[in-house]
Protein backbone atom coordinates (compact mmCIF):
# COMPACT_ATOMS: atom_id res chain seq x y z
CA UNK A 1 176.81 -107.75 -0.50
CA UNK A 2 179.47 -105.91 1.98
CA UNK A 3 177.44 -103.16 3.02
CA UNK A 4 179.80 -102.42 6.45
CA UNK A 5 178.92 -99.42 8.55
CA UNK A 6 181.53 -96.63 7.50
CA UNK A 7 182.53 -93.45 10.62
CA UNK A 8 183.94 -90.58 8.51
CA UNK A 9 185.93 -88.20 11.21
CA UNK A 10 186.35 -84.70 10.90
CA UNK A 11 188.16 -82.41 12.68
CA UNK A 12 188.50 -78.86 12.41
CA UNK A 13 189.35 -75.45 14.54
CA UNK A 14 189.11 -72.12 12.73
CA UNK A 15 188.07 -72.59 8.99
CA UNK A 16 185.08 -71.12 8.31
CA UNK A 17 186.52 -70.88 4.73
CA UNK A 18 186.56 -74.49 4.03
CA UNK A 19 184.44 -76.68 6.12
CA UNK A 20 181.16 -76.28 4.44
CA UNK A 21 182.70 -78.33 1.13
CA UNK A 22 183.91 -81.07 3.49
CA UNK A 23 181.06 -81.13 5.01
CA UNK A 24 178.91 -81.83 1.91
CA UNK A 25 181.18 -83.90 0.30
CA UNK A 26 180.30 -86.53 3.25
CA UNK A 27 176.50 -85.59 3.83
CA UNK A 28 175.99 -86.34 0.19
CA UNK A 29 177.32 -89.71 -0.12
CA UNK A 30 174.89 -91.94 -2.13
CA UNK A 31 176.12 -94.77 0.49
CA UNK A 32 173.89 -94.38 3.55
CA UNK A 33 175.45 -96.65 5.90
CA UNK A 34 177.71 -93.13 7.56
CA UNK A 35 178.21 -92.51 10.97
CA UNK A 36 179.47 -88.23 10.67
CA UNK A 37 181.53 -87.72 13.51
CA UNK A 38 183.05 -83.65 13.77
CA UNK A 39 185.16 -82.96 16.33
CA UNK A 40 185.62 -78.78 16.71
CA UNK A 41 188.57 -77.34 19.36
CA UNK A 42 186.12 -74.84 20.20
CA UNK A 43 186.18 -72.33 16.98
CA UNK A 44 185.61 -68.84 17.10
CA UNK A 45 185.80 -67.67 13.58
CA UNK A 46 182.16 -69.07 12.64
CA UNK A 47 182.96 -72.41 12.35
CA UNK A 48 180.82 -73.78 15.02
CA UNK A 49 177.40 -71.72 13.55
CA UNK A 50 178.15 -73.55 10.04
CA UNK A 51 178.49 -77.03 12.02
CA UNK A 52 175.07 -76.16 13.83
CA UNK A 53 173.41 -75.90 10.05
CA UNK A 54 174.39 -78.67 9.24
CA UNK A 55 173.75 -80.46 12.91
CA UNK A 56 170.94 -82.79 11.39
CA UNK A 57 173.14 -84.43 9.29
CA UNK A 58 175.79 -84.71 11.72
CA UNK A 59 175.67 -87.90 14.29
CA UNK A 60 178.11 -86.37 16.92
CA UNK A 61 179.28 -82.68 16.85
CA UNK A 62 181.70 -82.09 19.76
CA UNK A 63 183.02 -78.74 20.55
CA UNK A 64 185.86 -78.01 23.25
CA UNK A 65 189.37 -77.09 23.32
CA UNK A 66 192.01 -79.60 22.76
CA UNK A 67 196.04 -80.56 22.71
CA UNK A 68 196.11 -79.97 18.78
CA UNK A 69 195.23 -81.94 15.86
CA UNK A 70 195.74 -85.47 16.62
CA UNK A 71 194.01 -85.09 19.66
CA UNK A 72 190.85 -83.81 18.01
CA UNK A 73 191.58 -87.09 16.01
CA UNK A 74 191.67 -89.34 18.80
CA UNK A 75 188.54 -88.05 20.64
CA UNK A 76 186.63 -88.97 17.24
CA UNK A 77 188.52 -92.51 17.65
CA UNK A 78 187.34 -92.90 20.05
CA UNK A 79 183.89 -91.96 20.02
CA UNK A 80 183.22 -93.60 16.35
CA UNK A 81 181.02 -97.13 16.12
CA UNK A 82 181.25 -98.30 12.59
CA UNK A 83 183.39 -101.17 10.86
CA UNK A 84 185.45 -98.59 9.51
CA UNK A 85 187.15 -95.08 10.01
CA UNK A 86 187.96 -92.52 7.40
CA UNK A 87 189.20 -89.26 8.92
CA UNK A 88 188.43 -86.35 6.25
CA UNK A 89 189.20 -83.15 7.83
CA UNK A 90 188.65 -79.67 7.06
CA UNK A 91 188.85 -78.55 3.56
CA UNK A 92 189.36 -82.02 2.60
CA UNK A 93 187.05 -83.56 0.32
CA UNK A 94 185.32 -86.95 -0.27
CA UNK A 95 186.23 -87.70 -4.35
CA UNK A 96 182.41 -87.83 -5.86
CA UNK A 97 178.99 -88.39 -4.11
CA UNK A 98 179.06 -91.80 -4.90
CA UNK A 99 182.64 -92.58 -4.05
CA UNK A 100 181.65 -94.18 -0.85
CA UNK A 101 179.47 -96.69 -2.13
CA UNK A 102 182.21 -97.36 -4.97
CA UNK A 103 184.86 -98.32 -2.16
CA UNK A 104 182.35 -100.79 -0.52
CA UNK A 105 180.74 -101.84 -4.04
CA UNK A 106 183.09 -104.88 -5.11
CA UNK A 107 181.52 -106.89 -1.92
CA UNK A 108 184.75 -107.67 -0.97
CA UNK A 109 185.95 -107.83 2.62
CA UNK A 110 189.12 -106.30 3.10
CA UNK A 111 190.56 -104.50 6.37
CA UNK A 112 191.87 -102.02 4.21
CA UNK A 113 190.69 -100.02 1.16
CA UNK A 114 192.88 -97.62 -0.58
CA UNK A 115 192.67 -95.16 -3.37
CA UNK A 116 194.15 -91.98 -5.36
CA UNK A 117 194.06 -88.67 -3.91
CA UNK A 118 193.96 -85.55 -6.10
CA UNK A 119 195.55 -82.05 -4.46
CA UNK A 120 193.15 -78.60 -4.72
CA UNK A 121 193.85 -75.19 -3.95
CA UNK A 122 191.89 -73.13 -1.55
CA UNK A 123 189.18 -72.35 -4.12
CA UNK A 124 188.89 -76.70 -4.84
CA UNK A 125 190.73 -76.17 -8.33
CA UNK A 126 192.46 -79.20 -9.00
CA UNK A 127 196.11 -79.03 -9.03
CA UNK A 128 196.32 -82.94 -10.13
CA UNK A 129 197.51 -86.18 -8.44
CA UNK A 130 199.81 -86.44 -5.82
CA UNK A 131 203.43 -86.75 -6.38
CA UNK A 132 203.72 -90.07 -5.38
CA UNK A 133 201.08 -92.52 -6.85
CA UNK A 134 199.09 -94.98 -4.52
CA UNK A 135 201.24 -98.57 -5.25
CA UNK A 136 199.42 -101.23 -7.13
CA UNK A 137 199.70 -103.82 -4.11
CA UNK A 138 199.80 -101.84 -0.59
CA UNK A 139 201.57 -103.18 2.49
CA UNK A 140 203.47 -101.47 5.68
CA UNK A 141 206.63 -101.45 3.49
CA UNK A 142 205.41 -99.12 0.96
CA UNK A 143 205.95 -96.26 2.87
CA UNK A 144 210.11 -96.49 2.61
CA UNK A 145 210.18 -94.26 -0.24
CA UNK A 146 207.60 -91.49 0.84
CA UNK A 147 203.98 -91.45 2.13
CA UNK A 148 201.83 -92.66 -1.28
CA UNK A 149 198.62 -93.02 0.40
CA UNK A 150 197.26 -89.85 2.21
CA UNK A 151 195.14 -91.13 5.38
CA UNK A 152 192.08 -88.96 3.17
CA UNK A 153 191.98 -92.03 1.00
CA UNK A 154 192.41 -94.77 2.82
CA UNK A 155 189.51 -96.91 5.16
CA UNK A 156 190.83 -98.95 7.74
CA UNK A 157 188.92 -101.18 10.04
CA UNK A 158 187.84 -99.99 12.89
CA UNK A 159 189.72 -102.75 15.46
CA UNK A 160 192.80 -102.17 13.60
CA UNK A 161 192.89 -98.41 14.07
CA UNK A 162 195.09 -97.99 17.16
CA UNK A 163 195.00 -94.44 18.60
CA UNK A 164 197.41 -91.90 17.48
CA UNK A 165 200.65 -91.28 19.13
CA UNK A 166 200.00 -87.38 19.45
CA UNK A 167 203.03 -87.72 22.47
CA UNK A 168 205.91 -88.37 20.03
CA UNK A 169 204.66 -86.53 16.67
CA UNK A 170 202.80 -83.58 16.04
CA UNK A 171 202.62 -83.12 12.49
CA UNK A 172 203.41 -86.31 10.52
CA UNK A 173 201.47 -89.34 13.46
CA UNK A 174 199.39 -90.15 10.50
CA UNK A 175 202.32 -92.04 8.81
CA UNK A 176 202.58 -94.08 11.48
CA UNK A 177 199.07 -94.56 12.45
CA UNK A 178 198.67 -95.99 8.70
CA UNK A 179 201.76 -98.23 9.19
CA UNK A 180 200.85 -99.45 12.33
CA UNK A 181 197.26 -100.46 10.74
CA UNK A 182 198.83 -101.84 7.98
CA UNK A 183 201.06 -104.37 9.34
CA UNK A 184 198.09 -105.92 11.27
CA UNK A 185 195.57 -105.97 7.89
CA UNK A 186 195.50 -109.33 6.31
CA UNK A 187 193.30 -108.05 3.11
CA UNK A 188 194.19 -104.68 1.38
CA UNK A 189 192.27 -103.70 -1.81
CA UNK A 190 192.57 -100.95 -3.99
CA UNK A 191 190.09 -98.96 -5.23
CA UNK A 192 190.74 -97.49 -9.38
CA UNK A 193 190.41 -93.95 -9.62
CA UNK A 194 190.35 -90.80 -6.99
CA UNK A 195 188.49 -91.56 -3.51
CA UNK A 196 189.61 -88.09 -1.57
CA UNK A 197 190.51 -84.51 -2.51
CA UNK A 198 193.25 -82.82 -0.18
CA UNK A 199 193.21 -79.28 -0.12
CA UNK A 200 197.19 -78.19 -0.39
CA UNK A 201 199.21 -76.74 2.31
CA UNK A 202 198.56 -77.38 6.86
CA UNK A 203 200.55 -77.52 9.37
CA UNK A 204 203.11 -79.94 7.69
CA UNK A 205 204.17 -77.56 5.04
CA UNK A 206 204.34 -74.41 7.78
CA UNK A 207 206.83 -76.59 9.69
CA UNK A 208 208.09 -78.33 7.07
CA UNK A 209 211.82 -79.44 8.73
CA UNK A 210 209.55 -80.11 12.17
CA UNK A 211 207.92 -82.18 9.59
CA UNK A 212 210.84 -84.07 8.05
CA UNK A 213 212.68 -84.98 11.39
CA UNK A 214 209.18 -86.74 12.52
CA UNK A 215 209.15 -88.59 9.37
CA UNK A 216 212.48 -89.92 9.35
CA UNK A 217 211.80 -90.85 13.21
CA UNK A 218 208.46 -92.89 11.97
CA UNK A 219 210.45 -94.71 9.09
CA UNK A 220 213.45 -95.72 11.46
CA UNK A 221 210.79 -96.81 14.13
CA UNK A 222 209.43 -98.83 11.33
CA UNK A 223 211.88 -99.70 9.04
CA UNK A 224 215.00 -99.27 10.89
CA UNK A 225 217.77 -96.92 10.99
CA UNK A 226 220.37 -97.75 8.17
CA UNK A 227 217.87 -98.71 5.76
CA UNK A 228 215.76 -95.13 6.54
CA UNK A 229 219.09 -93.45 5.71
CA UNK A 230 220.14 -95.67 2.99
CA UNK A 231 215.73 -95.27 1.68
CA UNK A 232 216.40 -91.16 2.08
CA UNK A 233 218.97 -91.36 -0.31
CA UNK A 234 216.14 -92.77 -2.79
CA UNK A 235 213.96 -89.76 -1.85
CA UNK A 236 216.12 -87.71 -2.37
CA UNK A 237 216.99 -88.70 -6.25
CA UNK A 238 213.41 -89.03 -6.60
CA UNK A 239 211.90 -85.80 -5.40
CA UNK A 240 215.09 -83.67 -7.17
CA UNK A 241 214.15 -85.56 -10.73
CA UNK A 242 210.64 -84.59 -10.00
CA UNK A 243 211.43 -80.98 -9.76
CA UNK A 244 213.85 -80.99 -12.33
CA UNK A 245 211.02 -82.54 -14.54
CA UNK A 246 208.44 -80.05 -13.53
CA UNK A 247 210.60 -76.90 -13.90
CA UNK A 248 211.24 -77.85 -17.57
CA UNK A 249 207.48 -78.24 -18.34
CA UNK A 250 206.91 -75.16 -16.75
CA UNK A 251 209.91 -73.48 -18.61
C-alpha cells in the first residue's frame, strides 16, 4: 500500500474571514500521514489568534513579515519533510475529508497526482468547475492552451518541487513552478472527481493584465515564442466562445 507522507502548505496574511475553513478542511483529513505547515506574514486582523486555536493540529506555524506571496510559499518549501507538497492557501479548501486518502488510495506511485478543482464564493457556495477541465493524460505541454490544473489540486513530489521564482513573477510563478515539476515527473496519475475547492478572486484577478503579461512570459519561457503567440490565438477563440456560451444561458 502507498501510504507516502503528504506536507500540505498554507500561507496566509490578513484573512480572518477565510482561514478557519482551510484550516479544517486539512485537520480533518481521514489520511493521517499530514505534515500542516502555515506560514503567516505577520497578520494583524486576527488571523494569527485563529492559527494559535488551532496550534495543536498544526506541525509548524511561522509568523513574520515577508516579500509577498510566493515567498511565504517558499519558506514552507522549504521547511516541509514529506514525500509530497500540496500548497492550499487561505480560503482554499481540501475537496472532502477523505479526499486525501482517495489521492494516495490506488497504491500507485506516481510523482504527480492531479485532480478537478471546483470554484466557491466567499461564503464556500459552489460556483461549479473551472473553466478549463483537468486533461485526461497530464504533461508540461498541457498548459499551451491555459492553466487546467490549479496548483490546489495537484501533489507533486517533494524532490521535484523546485523553489518558486518569486524574482521574475509575482502573481502567476505557480504556472511555472507546475511546469517546471512536470517536465521532470516520469508518472502522472489522475485522480476522478474534485480534490480542491478554490475560493474565486486574489491577487491575479486585481491585477489581471499584470497577470496576463507574466503568463505569456511563462508559456514563451516554456513553450517558446511563436508558438505562445500562435497558442494565444487558441485562447483567445476559446475563452470568447465560452462567454458567448455563458451569456446565452444566462440570457
Amino acid at each position: 500500500m502507498h501510504s507516502p507522507r503528504l506536507s500540505v502548505i498554507t500561507v496566509v496574511y490578513n484573512n480572518a474571514a477565510d482561514i478557519e475553513r482551510t484550516l479544517k478542511s486539512v485537520i480533518n483529513q481521514t489520511y493521517t500521514k499530514i505534515e500542516y505547515v502555515v506560514i503567516d506574514g505577520a497578520s494583524t486582523d486576527g488571523t494569527l489568534d485563529i492559527l494559535k486555536q488551532y496550534q495543536d493540529n498544526i506541525t509548524t506555524l511561522i509568523s513574520e513579515p515577508d516579500k509577498g506571496i510566493y515567498d511565504a510559499m517558499n519558506k514552507g518549501l522549504e521547511i516541509a519533510t514529506g514525500d509530497y507538497v500540496l500548497f492550499m492557501n487561505s480560503g482554499d479548501e481540501i475537496y472532502a475529508d477523505n479526499t486525501v486518502a482517495k489521492v494516495f488510495e490506488s497504491g500507485d506511485e506516481a510523482d504527480i497526482y492531479y485532480g478537478e478543482t471546483e470554484m466557491i464564493d466567499g461564503i464556500g457556495k459552489s460556483l461549479g468547475r473551472r473553466r478549463h477541465k483537468a486533461p485526461n493524460k497530464f504533461t508540461w505541454k498541457s498548459f499551451k492552451y491555459g492553466m487546467s490544473i490549479s496548483h490546489q489540486a495537484i501533489y507533486v513530489r517533494r524532490s521535484l518541487a523546485e523553489p518558486y521564482n518569486n524574482t521574475s513573477y509575482s502573481l502567476s510563478a505557480d504556472i511555472d513552478w507546475i511546469l517546471t515539476a512536470a517536465k521532470k515527473a516520469k508518472k502522472i496519475i489522475k485522480v476522478e472527481g474534485y480534490v480542491a475547492k478554490y475560493l474565486v478572486g486574489g491577487m491575479s484577478k486585481k491585477k489581471h493584465r499584470q497577470s496576463l503579461i507574466e503568463r505569456f512570459n511563462i508559456m514563451r519561457k516554456h513553450y517558446g515564442l511563436i508558438p505562445t503567440i500562435l497558442n494565444h490565438g487558441v485562447i483567445a477563440f476559446n475563452l470568447g466562445w465560452y462567454w458567448l456560451l455563458h451569456r446565452r444561458t444566462n440570457d
